[in-house]
PDB file of N, CA and C in Angstrom:
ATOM      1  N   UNK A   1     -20.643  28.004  14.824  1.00  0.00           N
ATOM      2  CA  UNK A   1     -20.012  26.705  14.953  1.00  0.00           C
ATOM      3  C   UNK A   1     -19.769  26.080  13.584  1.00  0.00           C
ATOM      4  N   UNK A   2     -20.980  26.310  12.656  1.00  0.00           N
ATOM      5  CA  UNK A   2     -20.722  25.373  11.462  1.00  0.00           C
ATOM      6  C   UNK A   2     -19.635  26.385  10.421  1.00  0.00           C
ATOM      7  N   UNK A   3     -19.011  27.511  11.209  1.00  0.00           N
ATOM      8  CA  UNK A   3     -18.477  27.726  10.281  1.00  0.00           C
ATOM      9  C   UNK A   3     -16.703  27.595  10.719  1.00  0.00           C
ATOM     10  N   UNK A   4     -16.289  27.308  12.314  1.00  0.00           N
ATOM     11  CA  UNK A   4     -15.070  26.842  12.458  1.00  0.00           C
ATOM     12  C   UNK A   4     -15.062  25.071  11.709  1.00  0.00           C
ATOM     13  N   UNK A   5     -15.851  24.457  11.726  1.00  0.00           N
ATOM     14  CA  UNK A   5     -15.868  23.193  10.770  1.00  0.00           C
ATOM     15  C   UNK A   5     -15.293  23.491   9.855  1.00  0.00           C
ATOM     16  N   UNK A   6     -16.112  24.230   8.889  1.00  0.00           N
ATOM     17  CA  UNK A   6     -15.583  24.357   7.351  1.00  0.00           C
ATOM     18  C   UNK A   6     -13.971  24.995   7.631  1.00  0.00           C
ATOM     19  N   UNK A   7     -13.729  25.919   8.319  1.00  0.00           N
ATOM     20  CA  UNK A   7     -12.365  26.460   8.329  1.00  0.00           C
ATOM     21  C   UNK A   7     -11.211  25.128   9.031  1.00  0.00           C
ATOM     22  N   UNK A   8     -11.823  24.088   9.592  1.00  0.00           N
ATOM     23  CA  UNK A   8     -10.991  22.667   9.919  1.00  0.00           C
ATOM     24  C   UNK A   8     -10.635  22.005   8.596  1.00  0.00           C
ATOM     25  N   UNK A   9     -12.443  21.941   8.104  1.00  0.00           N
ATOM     26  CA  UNK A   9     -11.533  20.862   6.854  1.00  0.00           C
ATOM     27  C   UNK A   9     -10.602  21.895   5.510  1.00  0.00           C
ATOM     28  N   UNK A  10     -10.904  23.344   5.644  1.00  0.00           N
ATOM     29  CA  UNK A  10     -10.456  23.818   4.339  1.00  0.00           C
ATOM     30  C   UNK A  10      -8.410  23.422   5.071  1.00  0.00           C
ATOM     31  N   UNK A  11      -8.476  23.404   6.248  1.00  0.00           N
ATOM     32  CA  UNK A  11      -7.307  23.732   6.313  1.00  0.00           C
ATOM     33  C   UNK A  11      -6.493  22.259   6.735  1.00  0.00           C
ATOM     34  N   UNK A  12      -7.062  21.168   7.047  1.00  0.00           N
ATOM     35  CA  UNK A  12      -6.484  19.636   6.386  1.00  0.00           C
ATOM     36  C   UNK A  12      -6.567  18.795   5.409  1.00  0.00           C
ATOM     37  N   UNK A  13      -7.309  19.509   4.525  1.00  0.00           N
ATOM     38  CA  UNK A  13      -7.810  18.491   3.542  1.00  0.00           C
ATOM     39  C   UNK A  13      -5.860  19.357   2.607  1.00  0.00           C
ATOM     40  N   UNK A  14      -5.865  18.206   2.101  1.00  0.00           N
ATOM     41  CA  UNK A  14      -4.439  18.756   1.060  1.00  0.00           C
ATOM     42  C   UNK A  14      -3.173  18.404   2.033  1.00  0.00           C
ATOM     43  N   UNK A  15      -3.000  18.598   3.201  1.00  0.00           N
ATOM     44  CA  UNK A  15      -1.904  18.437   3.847  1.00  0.00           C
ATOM     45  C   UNK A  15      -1.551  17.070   3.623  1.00  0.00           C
ATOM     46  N   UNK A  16      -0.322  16.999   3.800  1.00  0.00           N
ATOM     47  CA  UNK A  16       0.584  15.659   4.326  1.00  0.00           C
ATOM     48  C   UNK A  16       0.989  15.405   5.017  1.00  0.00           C
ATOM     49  N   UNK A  17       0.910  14.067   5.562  1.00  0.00           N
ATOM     50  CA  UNK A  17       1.174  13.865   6.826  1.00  0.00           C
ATOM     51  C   UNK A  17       1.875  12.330   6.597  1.00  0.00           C
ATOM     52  N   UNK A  18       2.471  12.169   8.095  1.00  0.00           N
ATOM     53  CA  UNK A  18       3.330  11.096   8.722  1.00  0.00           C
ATOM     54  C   UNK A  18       2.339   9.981   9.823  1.00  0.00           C
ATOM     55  N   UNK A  19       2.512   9.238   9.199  1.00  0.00           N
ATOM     56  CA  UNK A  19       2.129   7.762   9.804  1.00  0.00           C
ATOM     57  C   UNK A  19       2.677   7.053  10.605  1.00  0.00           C
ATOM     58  N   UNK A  20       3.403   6.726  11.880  1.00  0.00           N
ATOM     59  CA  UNK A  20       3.739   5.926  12.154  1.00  0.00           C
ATOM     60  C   UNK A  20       3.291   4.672  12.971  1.00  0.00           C
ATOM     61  N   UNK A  21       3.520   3.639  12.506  1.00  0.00           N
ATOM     62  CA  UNK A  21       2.820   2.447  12.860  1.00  0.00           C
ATOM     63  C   UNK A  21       3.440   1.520  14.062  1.00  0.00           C
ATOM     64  N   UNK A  22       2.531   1.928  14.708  1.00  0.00           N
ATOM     65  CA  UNK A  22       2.979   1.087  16.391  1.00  0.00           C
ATOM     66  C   UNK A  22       2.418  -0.141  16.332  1.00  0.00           C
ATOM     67  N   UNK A  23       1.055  -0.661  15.565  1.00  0.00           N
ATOM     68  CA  UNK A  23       0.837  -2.031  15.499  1.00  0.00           C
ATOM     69  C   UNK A  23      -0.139  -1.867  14.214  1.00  0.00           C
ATOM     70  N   UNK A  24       0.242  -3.235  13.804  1.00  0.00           N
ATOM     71  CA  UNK A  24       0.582  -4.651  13.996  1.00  0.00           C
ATOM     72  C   UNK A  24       2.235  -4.278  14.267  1.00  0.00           C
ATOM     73  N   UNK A  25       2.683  -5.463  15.626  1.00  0.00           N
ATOM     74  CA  UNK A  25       4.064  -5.179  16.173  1.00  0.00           C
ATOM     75  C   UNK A  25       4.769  -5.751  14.710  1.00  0.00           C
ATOM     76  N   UNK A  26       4.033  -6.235  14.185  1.00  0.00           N
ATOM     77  CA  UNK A  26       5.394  -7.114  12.554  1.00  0.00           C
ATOM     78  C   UNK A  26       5.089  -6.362  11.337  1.00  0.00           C
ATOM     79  N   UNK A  27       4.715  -4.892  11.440  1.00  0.00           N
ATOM     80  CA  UNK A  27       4.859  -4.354  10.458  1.00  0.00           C
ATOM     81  C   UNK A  27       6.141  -3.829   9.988  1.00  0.00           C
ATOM     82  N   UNK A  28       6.648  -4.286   8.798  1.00  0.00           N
ATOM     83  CA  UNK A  28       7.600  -4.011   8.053  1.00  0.00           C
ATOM     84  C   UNK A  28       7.225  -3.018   6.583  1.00  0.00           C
ATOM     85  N   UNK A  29       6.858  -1.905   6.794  1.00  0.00           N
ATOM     86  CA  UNK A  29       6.518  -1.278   5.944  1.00  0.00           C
ATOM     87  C   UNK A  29       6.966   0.213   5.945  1.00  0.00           C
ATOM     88  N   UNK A  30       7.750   0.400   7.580  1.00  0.00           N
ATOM     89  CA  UNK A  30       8.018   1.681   7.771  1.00  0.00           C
ATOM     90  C   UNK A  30       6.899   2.763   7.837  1.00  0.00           C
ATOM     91  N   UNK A  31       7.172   3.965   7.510  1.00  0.00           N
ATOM     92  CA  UNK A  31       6.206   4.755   7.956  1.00  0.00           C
ATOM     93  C   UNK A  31       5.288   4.926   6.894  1.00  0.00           C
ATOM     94  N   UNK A  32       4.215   5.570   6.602  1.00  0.00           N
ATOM     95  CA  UNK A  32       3.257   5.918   5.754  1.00  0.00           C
ATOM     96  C   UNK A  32       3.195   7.229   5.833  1.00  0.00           C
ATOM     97  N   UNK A  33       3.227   7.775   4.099  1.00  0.00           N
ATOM     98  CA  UNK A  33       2.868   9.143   4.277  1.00  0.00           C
ATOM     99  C   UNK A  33       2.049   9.498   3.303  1.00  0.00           C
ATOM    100  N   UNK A  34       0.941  10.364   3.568  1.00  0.00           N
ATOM    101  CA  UNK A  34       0.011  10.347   2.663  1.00  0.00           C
ATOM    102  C   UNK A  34      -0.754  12.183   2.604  1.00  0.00           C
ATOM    103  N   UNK A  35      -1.779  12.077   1.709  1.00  0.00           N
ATOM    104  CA  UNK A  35      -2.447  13.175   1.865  1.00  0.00           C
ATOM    105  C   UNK A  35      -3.895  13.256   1.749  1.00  0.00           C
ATOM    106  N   UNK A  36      -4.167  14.501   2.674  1.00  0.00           N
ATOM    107  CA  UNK A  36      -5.449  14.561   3.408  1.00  0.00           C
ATOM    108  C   UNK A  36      -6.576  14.391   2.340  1.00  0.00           C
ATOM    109  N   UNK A  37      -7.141  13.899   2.223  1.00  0.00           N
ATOM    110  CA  UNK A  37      -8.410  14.221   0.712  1.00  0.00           C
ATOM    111  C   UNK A  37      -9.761  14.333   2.128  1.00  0.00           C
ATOM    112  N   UNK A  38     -10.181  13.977   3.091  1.00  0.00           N
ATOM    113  CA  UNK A  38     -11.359  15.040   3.836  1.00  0.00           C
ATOM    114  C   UNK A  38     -10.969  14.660   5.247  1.00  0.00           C
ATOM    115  N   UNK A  39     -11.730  15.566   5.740  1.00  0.00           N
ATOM    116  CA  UNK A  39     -11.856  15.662   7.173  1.00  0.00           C
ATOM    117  C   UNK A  39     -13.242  15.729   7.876  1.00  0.00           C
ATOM    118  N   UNK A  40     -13.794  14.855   8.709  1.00  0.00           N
ATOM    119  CA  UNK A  40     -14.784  14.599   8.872  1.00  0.00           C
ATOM    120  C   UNK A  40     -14.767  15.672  10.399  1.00  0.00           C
ATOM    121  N   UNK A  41     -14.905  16.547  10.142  1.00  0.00           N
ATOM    122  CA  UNK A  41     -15.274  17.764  11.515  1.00  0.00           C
ATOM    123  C   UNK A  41     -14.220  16.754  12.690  1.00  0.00           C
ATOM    124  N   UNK A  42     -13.085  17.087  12.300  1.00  0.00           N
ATOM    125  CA  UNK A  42     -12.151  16.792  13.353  1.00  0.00           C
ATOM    126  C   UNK A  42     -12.413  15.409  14.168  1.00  0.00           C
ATOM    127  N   UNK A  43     -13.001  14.329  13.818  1.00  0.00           N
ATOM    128  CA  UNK A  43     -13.147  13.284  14.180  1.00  0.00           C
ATOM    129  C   UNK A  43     -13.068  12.139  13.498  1.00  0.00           C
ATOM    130  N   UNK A  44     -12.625  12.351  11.946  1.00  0.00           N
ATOM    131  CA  UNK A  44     -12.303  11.125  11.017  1.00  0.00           C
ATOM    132  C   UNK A  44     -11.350  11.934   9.886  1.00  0.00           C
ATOM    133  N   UNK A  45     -10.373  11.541   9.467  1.00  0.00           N
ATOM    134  CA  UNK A  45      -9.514  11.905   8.425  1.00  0.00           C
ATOM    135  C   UNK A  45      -9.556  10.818   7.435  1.00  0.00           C
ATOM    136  N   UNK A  46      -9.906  10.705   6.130  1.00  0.00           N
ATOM    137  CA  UNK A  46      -9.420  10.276   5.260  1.00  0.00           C
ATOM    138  C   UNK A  46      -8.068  10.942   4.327  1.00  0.00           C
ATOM    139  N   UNK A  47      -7.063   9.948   4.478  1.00  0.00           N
ATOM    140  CA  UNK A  47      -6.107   9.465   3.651  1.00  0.00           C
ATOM    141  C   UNK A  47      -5.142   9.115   2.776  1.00  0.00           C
ATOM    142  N   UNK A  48      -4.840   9.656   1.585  1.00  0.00           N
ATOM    143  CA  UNK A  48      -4.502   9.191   0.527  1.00  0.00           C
ATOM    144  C   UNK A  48      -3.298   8.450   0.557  1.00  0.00           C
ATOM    145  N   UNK A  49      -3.088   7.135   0.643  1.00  0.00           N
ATOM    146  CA  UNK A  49      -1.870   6.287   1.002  1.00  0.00           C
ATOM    147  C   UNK A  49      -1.045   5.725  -0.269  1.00  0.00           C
ATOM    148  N   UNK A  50      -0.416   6.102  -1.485  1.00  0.00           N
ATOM    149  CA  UNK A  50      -0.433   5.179  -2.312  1.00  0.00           C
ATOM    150  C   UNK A  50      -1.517   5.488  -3.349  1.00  0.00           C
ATOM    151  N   UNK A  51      -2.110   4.215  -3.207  1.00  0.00           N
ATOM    152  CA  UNK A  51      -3.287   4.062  -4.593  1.00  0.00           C
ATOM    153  C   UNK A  51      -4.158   3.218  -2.571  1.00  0.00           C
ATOM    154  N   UNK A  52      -3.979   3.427  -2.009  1.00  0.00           N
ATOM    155  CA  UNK A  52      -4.882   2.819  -0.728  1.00  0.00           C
ATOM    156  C   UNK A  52      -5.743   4.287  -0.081  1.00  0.00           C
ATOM    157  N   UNK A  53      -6.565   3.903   0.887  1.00  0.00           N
ATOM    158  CA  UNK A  53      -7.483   5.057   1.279  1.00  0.00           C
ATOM    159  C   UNK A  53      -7.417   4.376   2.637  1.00  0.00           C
ATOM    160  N   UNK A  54      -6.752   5.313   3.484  1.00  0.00           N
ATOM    161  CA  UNK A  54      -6.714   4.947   5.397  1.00  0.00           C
ATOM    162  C   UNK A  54      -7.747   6.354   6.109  1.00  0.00           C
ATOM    163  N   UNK A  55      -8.620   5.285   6.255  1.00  0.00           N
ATOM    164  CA  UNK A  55      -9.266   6.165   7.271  1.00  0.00           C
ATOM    165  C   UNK A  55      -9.264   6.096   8.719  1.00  0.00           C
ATOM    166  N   UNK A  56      -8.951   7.373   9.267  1.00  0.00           N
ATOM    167  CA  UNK A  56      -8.252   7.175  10.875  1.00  0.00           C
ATOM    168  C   UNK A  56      -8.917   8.069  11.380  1.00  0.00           C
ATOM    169  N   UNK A  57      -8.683   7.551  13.187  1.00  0.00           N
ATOM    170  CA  UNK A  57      -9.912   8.382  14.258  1.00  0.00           C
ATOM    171  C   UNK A  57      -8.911   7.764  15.163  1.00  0.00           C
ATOM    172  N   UNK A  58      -9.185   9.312  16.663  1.00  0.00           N
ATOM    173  CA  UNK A  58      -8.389   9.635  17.160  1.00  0.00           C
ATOM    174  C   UNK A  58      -8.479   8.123  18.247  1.00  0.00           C
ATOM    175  N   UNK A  59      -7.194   7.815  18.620  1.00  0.00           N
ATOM    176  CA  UNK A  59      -7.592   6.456  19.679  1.00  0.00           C
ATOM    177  C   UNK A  59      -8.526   6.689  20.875  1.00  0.00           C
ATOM    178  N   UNK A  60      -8.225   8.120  21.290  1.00  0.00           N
ATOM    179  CA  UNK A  60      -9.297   8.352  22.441  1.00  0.00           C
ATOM    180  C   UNK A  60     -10.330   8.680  22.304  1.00  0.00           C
ATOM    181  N   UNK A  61     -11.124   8.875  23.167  1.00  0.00           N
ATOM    182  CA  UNK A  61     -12.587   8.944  22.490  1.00  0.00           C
ATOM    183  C   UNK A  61     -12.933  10.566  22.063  1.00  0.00           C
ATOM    184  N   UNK A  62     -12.260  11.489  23.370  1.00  0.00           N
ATOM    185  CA  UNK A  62     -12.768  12.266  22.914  1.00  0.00           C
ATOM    186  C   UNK A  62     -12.051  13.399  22.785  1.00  0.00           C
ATOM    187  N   UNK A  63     -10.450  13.127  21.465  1.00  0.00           N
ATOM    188  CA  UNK A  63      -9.946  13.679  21.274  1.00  0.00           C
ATOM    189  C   UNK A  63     -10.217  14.308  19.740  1.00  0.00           C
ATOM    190  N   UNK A  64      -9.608  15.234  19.060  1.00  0.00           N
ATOM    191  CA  UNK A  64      -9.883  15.309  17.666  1.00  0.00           C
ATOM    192  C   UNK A  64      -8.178  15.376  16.915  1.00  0.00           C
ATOM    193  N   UNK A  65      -8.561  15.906  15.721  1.00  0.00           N
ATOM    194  CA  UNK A  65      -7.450  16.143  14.983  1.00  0.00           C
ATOM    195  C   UNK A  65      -6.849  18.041  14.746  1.00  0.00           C
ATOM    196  N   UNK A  66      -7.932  18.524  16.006  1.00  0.00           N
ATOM    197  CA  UNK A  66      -7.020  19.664  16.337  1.00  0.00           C
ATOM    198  C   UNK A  66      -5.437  20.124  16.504  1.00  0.00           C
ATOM    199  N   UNK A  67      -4.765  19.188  17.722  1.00  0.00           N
ATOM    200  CA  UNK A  67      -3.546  19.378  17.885  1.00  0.00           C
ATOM    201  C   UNK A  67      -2.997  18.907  16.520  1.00  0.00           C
ATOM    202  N   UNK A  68      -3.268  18.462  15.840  1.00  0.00           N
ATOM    203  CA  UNK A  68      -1.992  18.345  14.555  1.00  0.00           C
ATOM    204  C   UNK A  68      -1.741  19.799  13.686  1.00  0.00           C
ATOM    205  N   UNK A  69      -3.138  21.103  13.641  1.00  0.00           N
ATOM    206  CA  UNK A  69      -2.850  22.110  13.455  1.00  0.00           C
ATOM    207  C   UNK A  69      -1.513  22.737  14.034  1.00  0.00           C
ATOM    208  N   UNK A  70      -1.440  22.026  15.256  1.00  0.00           N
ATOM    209  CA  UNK A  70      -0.074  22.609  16.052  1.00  0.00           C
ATOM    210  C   UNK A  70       1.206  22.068  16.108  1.00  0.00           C
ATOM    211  N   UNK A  71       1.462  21.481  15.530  1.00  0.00           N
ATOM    212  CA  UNK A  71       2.468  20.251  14.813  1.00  0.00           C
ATOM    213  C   UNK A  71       3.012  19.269  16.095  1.00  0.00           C
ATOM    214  N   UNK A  72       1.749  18.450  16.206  1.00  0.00           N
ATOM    215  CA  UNK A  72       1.587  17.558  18.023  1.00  0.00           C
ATOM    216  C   UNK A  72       0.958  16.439  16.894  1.00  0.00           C
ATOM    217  N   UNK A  73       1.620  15.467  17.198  1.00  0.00           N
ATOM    218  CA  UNK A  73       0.825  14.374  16.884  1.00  0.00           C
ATOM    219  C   UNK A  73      -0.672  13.589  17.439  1.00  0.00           C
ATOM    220  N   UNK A  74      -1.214  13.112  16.561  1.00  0.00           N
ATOM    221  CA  UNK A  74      -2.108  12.247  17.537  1.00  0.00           C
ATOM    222  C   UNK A  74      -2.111  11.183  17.475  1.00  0.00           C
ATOM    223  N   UNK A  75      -2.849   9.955  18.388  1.00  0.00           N
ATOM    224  CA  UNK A  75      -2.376   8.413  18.746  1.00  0.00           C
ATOM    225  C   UNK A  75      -4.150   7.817  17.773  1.00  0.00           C
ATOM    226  N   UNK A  76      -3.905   7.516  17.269  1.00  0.00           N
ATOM    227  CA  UNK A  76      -4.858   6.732  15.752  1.00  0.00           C
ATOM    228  C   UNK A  76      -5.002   5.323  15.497  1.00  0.00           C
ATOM    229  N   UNK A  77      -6.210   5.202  15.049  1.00  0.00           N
ATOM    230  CA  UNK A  77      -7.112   3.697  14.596  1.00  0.00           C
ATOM    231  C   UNK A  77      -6.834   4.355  13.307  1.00  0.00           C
ATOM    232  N   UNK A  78      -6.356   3.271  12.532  1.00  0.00           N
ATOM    233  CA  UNK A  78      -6.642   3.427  11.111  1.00  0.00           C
ATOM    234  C   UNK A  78      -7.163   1.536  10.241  1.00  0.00           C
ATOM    235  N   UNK A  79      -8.174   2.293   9.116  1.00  0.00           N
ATOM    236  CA  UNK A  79      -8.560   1.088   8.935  1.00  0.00           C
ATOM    237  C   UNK A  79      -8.740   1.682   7.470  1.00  0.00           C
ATOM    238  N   UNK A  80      -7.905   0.186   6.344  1.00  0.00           N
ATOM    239  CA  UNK A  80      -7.667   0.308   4.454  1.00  0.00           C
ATOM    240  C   UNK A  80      -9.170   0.330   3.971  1.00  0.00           C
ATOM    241  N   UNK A  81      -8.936   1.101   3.547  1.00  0.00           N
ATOM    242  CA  UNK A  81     -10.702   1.333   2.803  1.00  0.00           C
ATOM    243  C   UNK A  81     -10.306   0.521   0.902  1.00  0.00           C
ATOM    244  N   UNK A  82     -10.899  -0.372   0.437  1.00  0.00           N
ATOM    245  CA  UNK A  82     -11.428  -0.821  -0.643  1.00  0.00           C
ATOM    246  C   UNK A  82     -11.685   0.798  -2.162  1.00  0.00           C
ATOM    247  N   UNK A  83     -12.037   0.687  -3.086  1.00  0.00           N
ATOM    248  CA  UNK A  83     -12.491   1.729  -3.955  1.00  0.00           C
ATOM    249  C   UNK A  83     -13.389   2.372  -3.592  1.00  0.00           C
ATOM    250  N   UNK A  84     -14.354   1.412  -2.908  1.00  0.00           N
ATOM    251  CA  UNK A  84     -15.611   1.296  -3.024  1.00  0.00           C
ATOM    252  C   UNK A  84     -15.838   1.748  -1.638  1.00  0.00           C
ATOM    253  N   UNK A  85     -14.930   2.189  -0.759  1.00  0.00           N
ATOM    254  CA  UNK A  85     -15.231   2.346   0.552  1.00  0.00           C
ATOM    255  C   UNK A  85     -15.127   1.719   1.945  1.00  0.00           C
ATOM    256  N   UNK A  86     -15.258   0.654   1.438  1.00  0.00           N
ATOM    257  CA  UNK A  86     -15.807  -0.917   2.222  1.00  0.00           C
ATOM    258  C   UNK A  86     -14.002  -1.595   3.312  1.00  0.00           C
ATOM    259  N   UNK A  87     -14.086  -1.473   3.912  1.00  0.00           N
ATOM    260  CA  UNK A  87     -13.268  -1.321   5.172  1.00  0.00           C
ATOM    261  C   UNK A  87     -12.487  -2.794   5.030  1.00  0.00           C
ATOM    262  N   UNK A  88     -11.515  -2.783   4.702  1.00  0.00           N
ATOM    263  CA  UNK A  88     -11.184  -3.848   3.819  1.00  0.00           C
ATOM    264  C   UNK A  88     -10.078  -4.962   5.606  1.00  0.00           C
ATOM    265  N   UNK A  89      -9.647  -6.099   5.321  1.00  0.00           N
ATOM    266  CA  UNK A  89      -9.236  -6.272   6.581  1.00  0.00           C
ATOM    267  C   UNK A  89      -8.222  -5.843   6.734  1.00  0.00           C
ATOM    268  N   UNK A  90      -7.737  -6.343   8.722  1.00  0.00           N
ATOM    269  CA  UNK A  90      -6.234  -5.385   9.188  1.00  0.00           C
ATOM    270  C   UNK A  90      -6.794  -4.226   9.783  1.00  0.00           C
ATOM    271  N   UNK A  91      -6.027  -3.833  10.250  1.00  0.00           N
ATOM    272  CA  UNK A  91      -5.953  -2.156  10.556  1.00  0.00           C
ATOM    273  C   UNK A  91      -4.343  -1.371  11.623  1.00  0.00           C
ATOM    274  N   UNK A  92      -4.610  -0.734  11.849  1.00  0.00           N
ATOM    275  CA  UNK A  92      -3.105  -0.076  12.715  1.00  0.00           C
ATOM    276  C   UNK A  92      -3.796   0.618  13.325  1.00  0.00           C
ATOM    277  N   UNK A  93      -2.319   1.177  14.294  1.00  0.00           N
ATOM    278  CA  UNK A  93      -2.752   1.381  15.386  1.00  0.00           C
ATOM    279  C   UNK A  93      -1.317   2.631  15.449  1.00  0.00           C
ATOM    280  N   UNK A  94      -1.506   3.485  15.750  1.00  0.00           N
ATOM    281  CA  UNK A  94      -0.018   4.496  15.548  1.00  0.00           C
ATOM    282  C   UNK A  94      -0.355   5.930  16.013  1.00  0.00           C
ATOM    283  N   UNK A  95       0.450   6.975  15.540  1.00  0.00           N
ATOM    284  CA  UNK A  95       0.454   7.811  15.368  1.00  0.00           C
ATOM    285  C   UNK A  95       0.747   8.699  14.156  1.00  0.00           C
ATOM    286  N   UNK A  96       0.089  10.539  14.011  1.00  0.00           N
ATOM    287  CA  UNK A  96      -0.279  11.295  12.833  1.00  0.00           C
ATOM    288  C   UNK A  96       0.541  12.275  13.247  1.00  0.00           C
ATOM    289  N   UNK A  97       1.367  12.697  12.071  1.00  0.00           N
ATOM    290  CA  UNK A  97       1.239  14.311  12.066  1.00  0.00           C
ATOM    291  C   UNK A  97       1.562  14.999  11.301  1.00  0.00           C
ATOM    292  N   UNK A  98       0.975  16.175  11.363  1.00  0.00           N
ATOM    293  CA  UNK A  98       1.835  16.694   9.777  1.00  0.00           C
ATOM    294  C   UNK A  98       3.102  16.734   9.107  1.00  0.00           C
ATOM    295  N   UNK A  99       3.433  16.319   8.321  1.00  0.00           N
ATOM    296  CA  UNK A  99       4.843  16.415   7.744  1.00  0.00           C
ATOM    297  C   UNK A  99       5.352  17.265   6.895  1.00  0.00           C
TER     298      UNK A  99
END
């Protein structure tokens, strides 16, 4: 088991992916695209947005970030992480997938 993990994150961490933001309904920012810097065993993705850090988890409970291996999006909580980590306010609400 602990070794399909490691073969999850070797194989999202680096990718890029597509953001799209279903809420906040007044986002004017268009889509977000960023790249993977970790993967928390298919249940948390960090990010690279910019110079921002979005960390996202799947909206359902007990889905992962499997299907995006298969170029299927998934439906995502994302919330701006600070330098420092610290979960800064706001968040979205959308969908991922690789781009």
């Amino acid at each position: 088991m602990v070794c399909a993990l490691s073969f999850s994150v070797a194989i999202m961490k680096g990718r890029t992916v597509r953001i799209i933001v279903h809420e906040p309904s007044d986002w004017d920012k268009g889509n977000l695209f960023g790249t993977v810097i970790s993967d928390r065993g298919g249940k948390k993705l960090l990010v690279e947005v910019g110079k921002y850090l979005l960390q996202l988890v799947p909206r359902n409970e007990n889905e992962t970030f499997k299907p995006l291996m298969q170029y299927y999006s998934v439906m995502v909580d994302g919330v701006f992480l600070d330098e420092d980590g610290t979960v800064m306010d706001g968040g979205i609400y959308g969908s991922v997938t690789i781009d």
